[in-house]
N, C-alpha and C. Protein backbone atom coordinates (compact mmCIF):
# COMPACT_ATOMS: atom_id res chain seq x y z
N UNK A 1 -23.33 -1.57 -10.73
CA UNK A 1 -23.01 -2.12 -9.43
C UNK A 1 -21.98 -1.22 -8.76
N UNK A 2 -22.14 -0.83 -7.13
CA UNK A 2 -21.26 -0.17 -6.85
C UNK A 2 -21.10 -0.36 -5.09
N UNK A 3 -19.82 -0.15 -4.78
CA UNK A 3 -19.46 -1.02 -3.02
C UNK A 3 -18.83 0.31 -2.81
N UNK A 4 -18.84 0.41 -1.13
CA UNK A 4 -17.81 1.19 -0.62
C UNK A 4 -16.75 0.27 0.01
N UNK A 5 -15.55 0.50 -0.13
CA UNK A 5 -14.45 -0.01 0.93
C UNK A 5 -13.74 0.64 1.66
N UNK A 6 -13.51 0.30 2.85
CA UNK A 6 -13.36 0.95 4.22
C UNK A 6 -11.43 0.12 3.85
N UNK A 7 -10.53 0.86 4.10
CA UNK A 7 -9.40 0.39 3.86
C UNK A 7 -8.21 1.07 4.52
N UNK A 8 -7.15 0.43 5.13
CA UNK A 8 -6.07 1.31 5.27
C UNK A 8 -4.66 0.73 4.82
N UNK A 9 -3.91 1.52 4.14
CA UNK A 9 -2.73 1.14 3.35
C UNK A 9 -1.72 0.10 3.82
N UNK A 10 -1.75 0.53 5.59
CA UNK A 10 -0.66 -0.58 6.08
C UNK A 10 -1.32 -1.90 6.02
N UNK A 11 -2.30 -2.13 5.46
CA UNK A 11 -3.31 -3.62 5.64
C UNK A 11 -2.99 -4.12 4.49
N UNK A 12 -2.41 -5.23 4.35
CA UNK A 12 -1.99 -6.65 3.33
C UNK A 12 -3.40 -6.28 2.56
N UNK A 13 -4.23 -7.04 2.87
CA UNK A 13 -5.82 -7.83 2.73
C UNK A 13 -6.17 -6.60 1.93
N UNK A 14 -5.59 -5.09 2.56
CA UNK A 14 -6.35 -3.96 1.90
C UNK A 14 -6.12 -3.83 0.09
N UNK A 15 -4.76 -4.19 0.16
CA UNK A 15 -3.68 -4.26 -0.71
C UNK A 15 -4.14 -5.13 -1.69
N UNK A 16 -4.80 -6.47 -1.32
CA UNK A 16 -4.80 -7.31 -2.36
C UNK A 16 -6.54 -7.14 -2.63
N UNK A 17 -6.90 -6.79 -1.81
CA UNK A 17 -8.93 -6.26 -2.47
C UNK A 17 -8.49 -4.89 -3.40
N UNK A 18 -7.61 -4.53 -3.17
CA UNK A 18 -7.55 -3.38 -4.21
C UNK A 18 -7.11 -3.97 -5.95
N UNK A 19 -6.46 -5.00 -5.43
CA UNK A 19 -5.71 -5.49 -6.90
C UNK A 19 -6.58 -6.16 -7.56
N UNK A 20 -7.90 -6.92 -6.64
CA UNK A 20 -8.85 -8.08 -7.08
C UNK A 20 -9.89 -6.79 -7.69
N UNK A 21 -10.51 -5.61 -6.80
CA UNK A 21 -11.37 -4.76 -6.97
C UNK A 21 -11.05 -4.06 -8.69
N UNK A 22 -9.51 -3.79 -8.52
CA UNK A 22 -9.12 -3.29 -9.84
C UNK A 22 -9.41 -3.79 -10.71
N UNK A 23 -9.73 -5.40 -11.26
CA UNK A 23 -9.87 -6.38 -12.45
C UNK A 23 -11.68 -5.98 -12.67
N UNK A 24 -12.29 -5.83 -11.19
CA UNK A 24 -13.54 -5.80 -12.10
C UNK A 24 -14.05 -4.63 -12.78
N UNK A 25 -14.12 -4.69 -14.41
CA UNK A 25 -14.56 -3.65 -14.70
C UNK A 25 -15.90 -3.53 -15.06
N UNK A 26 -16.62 -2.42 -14.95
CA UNK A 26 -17.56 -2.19 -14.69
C UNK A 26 -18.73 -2.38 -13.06
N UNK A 27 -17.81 -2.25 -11.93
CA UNK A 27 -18.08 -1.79 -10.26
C UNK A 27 -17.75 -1.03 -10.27
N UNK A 28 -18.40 -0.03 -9.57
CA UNK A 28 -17.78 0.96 -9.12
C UNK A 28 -17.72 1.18 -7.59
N UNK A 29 -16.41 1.30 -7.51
CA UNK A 29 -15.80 1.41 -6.06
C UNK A 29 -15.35 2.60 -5.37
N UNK A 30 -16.18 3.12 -4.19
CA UNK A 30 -16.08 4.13 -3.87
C UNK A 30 -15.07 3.80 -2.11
N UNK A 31 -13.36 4.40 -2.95
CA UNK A 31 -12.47 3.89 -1.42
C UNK A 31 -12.74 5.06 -0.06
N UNK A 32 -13.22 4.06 1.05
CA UNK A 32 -13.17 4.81 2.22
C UNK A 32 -11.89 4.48 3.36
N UNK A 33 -11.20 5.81 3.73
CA UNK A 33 -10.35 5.67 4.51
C UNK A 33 -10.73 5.07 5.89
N UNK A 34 -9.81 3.94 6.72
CA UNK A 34 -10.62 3.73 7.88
C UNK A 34 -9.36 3.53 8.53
N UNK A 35 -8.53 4.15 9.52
CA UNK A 35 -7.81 3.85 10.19
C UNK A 35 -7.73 2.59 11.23
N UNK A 36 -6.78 1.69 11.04
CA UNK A 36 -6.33 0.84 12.37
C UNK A 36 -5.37 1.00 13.26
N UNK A 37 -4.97 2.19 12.91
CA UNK A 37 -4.37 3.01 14.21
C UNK A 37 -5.57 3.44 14.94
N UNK A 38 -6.54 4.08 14.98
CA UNK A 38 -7.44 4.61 15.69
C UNK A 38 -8.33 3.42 16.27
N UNK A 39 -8.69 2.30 15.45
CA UNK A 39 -8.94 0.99 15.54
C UNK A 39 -8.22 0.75 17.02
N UNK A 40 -7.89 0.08 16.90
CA UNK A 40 -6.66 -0.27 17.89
C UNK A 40 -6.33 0.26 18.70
N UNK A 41 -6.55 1.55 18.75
CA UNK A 41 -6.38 2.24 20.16
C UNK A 41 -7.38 1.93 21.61
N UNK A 42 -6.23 2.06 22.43
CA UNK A 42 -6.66 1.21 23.94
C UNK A 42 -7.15 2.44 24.82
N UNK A 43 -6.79 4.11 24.90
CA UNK A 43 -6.75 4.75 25.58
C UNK A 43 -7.67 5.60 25.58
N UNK A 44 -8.08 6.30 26.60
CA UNK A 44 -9.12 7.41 26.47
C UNK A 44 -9.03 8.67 25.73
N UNK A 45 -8.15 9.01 25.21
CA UNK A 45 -7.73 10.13 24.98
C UNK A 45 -8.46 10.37 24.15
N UNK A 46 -7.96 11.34 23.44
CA UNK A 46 -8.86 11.96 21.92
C UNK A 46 -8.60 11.09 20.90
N UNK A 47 -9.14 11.61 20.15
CA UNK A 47 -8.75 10.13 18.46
C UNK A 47 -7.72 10.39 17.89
N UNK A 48 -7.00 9.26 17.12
CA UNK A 48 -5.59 9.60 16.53
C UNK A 48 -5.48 10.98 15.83
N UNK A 49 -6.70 11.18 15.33
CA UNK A 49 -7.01 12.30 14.29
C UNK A 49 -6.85 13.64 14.67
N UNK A 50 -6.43 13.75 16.41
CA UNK A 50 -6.77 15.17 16.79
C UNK A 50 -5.71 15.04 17.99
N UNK A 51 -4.63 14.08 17.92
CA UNK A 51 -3.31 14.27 18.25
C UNK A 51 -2.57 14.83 17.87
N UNK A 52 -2.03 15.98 18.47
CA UNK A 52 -0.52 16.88 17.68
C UNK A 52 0.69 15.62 17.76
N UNK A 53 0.77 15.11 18.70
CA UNK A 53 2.18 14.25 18.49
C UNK A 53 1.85 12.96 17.79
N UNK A 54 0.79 12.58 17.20
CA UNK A 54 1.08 12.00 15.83
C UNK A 54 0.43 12.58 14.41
N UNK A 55 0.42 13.89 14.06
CA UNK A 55 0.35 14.82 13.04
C UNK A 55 1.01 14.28 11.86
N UNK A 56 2.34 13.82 11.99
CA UNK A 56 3.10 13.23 10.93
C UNK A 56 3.41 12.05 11.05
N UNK A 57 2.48 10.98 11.27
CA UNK A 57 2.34 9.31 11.61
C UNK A 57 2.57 8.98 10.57
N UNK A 58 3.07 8.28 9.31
CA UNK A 58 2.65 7.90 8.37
C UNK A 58 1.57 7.47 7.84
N UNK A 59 0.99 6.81 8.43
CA UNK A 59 -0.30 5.86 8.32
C UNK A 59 -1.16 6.72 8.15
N UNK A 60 -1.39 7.68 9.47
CA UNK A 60 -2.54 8.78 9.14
C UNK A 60 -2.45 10.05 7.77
N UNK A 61 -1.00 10.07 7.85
CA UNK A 61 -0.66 11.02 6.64
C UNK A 61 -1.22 10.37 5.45
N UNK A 62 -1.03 8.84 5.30
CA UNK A 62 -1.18 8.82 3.43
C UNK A 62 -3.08 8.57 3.39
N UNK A 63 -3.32 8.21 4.65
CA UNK A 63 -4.81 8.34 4.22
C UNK A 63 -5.74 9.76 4.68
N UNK A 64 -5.07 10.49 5.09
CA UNK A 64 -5.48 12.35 4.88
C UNK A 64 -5.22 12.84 3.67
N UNK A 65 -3.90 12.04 3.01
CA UNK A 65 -3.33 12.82 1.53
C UNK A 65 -4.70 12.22 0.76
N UNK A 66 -5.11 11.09 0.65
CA UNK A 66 -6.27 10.59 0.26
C UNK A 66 -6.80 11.13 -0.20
N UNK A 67 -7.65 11.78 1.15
CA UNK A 67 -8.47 12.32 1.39
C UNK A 67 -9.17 14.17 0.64
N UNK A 68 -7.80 14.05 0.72
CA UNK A 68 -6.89 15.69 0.27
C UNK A 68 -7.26 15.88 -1.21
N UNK A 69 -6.72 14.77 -1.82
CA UNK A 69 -6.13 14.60 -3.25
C UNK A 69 -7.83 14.81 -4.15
N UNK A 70 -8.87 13.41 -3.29
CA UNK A 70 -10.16 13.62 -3.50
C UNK A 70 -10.53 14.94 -3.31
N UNK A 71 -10.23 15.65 -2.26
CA UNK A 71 -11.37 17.23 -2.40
C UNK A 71 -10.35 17.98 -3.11
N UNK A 72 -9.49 18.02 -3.98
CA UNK A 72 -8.63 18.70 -4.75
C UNK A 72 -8.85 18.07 -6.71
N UNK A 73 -9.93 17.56 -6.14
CA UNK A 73 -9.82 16.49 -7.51
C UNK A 73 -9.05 16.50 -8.34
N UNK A 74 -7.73 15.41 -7.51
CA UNK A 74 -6.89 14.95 -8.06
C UNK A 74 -7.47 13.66 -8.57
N UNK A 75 -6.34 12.76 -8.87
CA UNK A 75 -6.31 11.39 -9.08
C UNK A 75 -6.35 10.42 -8.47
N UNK A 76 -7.28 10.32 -7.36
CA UNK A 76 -7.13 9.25 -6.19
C UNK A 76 -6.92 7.77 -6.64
N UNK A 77 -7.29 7.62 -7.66
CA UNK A 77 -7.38 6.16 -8.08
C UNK A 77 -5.90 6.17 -8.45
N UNK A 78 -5.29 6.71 -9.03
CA UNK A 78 -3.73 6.70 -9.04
C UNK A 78 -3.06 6.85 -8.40
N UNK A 79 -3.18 8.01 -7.08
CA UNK A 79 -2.44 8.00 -5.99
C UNK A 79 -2.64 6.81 -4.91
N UNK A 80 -4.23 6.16 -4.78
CA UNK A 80 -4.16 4.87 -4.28
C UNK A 80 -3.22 3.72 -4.97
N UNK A 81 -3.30 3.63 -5.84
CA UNK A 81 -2.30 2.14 -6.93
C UNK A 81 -0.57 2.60 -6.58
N UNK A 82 -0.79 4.23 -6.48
CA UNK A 82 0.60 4.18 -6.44
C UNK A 82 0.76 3.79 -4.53
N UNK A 83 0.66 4.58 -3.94
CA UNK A 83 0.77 4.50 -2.26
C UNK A 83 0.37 3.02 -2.18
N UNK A 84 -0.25 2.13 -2.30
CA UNK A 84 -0.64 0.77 -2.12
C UNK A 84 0.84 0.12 -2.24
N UNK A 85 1.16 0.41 -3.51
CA UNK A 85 2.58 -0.39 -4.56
C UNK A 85 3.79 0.49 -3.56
N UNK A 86 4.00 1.05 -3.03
CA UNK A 86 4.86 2.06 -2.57
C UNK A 86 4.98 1.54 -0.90
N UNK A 87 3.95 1.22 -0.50
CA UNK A 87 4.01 0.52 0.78
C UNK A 87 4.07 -0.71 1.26
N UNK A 88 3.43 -1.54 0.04
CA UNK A 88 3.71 -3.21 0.10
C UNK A 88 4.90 -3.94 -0.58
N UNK A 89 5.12 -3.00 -1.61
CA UNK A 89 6.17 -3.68 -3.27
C UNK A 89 7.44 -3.24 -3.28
N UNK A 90 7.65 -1.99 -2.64
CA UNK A 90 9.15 -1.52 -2.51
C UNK A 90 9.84 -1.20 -1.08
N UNK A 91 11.36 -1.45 -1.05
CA UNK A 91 11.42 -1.89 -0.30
C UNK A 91 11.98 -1.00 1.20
N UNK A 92 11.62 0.51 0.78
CA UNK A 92 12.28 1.53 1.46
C UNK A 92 11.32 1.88 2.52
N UNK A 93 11.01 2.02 3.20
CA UNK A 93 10.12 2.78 4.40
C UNK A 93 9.90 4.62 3.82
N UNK A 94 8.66 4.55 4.40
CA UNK A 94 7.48 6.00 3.60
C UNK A 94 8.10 6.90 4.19
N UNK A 95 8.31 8.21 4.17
CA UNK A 95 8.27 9.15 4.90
C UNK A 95 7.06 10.32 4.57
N UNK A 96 6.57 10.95 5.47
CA UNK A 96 5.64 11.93 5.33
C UNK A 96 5.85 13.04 4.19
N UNK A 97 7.38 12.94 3.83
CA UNK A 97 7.72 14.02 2.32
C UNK A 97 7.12 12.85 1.13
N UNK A 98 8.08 11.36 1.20
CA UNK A 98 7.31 10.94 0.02
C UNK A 98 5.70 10.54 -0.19
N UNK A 99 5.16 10.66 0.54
CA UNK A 99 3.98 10.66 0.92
C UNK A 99 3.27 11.95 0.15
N UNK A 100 3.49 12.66 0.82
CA UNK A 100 2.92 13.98 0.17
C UNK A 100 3.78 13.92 -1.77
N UNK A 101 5.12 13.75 -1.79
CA UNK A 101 5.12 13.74 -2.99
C UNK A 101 4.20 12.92 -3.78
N UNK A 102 4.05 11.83 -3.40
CA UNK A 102 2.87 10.83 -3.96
C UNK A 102 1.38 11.75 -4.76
N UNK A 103 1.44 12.26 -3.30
CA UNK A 103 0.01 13.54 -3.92
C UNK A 103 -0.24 14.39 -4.53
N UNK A 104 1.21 15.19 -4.52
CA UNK A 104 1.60 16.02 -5.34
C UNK A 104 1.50 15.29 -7.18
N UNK A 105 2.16 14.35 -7.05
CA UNK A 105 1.84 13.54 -8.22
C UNK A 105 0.48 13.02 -9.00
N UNK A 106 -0.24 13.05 -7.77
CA UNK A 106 -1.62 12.63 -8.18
C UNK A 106 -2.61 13.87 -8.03
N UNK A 107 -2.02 15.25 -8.37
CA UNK A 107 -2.71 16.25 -8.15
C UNK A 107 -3.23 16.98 -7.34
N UNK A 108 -2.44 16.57 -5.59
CA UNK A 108 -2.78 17.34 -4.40
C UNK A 108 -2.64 18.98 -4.72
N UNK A 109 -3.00 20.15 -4.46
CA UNK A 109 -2.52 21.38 -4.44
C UNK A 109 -1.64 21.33 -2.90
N UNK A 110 -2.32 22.37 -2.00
CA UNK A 110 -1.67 22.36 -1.06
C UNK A 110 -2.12 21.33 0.15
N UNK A 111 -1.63 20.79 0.99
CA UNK A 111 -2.41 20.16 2.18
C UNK A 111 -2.47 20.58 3.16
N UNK A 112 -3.81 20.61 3.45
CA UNK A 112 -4.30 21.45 4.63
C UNK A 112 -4.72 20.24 6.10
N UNK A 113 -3.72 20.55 6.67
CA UNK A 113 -3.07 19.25 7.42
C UNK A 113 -5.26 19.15 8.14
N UNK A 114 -5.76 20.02 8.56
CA UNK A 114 -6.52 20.30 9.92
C UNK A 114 -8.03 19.46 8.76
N UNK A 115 -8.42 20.04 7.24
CA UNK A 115 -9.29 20.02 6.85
C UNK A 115 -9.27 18.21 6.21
N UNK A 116 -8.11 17.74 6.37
CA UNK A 116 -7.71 16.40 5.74
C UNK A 116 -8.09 15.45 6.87
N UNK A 117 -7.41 15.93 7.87
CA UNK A 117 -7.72 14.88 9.10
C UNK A 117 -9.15 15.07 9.42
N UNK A 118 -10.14 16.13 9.41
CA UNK A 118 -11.29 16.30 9.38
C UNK A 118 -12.24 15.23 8.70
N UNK A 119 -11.67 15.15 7.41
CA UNK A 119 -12.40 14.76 6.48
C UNK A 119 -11.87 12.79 6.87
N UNK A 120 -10.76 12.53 6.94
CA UNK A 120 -10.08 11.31 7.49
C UNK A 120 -11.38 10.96 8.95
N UNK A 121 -11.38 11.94 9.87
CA UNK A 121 -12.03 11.10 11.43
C UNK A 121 -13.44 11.09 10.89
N UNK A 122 -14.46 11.92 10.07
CA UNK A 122 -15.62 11.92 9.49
C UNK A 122 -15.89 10.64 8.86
N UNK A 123 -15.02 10.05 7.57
CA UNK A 123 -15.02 8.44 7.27
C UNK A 123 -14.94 7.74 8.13
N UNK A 124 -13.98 8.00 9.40
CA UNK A 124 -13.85 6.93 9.79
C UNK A 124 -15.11 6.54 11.07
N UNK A 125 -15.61 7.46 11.56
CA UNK A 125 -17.08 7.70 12.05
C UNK A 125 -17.83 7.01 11.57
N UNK A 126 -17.83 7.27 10.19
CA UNK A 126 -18.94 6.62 9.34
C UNK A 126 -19.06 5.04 9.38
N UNK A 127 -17.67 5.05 8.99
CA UNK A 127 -17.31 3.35 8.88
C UNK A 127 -17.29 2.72 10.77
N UNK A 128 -17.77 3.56 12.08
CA UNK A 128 -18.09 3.10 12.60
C UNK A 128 -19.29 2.61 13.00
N UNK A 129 -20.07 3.78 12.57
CA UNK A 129 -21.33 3.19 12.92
C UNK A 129 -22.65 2.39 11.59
N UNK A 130 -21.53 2.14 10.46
CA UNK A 130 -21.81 0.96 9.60
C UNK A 130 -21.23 -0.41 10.49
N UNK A 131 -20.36 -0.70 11.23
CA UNK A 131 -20.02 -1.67 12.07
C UNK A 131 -18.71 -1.74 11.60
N UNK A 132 -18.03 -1.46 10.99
CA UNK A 132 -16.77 -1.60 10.80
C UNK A 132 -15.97 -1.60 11.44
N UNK A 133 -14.86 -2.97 11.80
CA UNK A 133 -13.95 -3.13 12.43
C UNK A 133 -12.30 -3.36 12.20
N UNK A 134 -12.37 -3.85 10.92
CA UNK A 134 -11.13 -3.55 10.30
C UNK A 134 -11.30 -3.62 8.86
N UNK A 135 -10.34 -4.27 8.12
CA UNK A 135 -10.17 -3.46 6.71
C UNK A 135 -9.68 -5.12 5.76
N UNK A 136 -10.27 -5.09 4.88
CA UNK A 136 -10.93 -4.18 4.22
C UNK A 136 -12.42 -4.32 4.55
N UNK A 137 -12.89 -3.96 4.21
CA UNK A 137 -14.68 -4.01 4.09
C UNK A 137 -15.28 -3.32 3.31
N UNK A 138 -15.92 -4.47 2.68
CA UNK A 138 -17.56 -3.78 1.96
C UNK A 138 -18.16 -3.39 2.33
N UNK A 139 -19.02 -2.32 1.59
CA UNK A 139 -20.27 -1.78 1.75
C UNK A 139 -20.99 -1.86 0.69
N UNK A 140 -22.02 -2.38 0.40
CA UNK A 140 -23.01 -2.67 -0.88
C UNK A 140 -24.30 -2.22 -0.25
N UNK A 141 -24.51 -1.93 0.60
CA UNK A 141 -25.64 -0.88 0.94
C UNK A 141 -26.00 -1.31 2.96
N UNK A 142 -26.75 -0.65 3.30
CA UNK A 142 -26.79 -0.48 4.58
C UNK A 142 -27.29 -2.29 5.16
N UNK A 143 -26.60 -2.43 6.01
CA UNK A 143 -26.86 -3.72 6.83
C UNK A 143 -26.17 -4.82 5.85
N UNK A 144 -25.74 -4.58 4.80
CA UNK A 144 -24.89 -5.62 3.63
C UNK A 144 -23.52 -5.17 3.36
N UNK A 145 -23.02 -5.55 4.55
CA UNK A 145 -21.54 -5.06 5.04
C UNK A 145 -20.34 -6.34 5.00
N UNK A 146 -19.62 -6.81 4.40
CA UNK A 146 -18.84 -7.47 5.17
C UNK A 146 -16.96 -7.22 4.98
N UNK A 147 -16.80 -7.84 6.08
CA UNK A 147 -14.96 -7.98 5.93
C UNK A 147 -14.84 -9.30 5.51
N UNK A 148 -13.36 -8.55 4.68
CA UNK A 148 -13.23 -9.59 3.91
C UNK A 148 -11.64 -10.39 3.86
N UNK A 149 -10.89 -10.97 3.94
CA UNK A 149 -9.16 -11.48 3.71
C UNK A 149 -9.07 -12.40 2.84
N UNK A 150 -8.18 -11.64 1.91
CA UNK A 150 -7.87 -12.76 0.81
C UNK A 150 -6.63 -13.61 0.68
N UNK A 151 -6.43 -14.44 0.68
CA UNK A 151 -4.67 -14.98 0.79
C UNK A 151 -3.97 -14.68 -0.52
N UNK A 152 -4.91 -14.70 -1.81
CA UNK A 152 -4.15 -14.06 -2.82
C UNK A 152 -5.58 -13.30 -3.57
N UNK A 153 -4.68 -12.81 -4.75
CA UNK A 153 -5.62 -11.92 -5.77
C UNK A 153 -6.28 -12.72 -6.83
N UNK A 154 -7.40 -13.21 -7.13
CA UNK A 154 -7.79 -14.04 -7.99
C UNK A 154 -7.55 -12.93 -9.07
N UNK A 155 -7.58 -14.46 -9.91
CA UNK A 155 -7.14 -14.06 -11.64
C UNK A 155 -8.70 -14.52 -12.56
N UNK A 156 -8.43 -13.85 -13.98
CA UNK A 156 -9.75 -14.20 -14.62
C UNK A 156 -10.59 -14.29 -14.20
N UNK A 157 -11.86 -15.78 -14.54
CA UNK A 157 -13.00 -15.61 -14.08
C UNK A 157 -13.43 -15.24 -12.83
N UNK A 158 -12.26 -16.15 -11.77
CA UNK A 158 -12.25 -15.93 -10.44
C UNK A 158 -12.32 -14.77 -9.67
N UNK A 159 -12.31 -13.93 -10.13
CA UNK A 159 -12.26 -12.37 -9.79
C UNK A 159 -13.66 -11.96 -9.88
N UNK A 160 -14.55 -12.35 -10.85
CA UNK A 160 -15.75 -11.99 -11.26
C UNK A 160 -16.82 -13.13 -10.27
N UNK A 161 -15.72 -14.00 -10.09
CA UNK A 161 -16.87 -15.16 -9.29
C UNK A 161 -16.88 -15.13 -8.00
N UNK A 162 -15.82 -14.34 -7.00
CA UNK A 162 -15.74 -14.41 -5.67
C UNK A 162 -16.71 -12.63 -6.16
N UNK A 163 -16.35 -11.97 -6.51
CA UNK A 163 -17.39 -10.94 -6.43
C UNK A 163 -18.78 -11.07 -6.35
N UNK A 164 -19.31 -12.11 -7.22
CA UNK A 164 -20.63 -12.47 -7.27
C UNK A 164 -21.25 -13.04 -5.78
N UNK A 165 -20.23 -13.99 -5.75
CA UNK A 165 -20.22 -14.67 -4.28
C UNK A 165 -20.32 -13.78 -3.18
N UNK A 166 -19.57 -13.28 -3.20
CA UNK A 166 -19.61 -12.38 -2.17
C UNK A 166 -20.40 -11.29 -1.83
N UNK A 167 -20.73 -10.88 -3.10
CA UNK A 167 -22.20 -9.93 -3.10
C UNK A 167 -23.45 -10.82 -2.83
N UNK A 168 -23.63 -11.80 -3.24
CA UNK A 168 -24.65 -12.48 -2.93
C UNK A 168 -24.43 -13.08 -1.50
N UNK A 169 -23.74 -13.21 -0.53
CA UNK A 169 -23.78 -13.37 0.75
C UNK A 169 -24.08 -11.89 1.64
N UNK A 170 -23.20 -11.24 0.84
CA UNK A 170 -23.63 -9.60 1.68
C UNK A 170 -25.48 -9.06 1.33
N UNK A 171 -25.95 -9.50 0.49
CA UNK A 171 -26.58 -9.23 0.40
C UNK A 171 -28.22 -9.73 0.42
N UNK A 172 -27.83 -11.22 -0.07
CA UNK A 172 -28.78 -11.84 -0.31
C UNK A 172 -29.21 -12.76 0.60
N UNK A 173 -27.85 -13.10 2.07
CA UNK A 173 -28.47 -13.87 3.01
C UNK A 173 -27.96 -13.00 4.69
N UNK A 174 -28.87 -12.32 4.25
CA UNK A 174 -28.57 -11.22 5.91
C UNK A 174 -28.43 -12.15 7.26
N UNK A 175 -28.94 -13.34 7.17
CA UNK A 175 -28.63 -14.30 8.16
C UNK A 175 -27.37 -14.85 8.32
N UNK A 176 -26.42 -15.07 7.51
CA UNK A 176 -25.25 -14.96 7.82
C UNK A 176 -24.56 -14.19 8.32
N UNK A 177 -24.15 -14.02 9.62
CA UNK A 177 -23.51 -13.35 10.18
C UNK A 177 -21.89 -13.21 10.24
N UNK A 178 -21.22 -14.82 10.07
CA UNK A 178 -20.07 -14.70 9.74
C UNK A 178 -19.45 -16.00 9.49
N UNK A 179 -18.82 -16.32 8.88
CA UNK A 179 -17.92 -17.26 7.73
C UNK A 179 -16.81 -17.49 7.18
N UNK A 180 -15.86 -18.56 8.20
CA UNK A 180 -14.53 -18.34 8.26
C UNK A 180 -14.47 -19.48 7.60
N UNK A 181 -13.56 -19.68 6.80
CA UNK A 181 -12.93 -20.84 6.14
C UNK A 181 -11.79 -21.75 6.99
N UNK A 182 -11.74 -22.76 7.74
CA UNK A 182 -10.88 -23.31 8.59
C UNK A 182 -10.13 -24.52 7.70
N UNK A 183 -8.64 -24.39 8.24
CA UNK A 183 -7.38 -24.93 7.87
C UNK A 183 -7.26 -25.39 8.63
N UNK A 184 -7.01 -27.15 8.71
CA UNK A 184 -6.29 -27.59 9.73
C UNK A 184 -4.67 -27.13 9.98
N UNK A 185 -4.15 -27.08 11.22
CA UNK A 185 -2.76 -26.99 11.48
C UNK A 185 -1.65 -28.05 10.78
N UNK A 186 -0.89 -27.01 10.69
CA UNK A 186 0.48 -27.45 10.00
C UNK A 186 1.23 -28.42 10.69
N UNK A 187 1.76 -29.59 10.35
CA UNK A 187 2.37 -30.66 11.26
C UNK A 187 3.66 -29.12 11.55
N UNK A 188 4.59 -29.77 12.09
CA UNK A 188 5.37 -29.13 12.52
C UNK A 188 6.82 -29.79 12.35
């Protein structure tokens, strides 16, 4: 069994599909960078990806180092667990040095700022015209796409059973289009 996920680090939801994704063993998960900075952008201009004055954004930096680390075959799966834990769990704000140290750690050589962001706006292309709108999201094959938010990380079986679930909605009932779980409001 194997999914793509469309993800970006500053995203909670991304954070905790990574921790739920981590328990199952035997998926294989292939992480795709998808910016919600570029998401989110209101303006005509060019894409975040091919702005000089945000070159050293954070956001775009740790998912180019990503990107980097993969065509350097480094350790992405380690430099993701670490940058994930580094941006949600502790309590200092990133800078573009520890960032890159991150990669350096996980086996970046050098970073080639132009061929990273390349490879960064190419995913994120991709993950547009799969329909992707924010993060995280599956991919289990073409037209069996969905986003997903978790409020926490299931444990044990539960991990193996919202997977099932969830593959079997992405996949098995293409008529579902979308499926929100509603909470009534909080007295006040």
């Amino acid at each position: 069994m194997s999914v793509e996920v469309f993800f970006d680090y500053t995203c909670g939801f991304s954070n905790r599909a990574r921790r739920w994704l981590d328990r199952l063993d035997g998926v294989e998960v292939v992480w795709r960078p998808f910016s919600l900075l570029e998401q989110r952008r209101h303006d005509d201009g060019p894409p975040m990806f091919q702005r000089p004055d945000l070159a050293d954004n954070v956001s775009l930096i740790a998912l180019a180092v990503h990107e980097a680390v993969r065509a350097d075959g480094g350790d992405v799966a380690g430099y993701r667990r670490r940058m994930f834990t580094a941006w949600h769990e502790e309590p200092s704000r990133l800078s573009t040095g520890d960032i890159l140290g991150l990669g350096r750690e996980a086996g970046l050589g050098s970073f080639e700022h132009d061929s990273a962001f390349a490879a960064l706006a190419a995913d994120h292309a991709r993950a547009k015209r799969l329909g992707v709108f924010g993060t995280p999201t599956l991919a289990f094959g073409p037209g069996e796409v969905a986003f997903v938010k978790l409020d926490d990380v299931p444990a044990g079986d539960r991990a193996w059973s919202l997977w099932e679930t969830l593959r079997h909605l992405a996949v098995g009932a293409p008529v579902l289009r979308e499926w929100q779980r509603v909470t009534p409001p909080q007295a006040h």
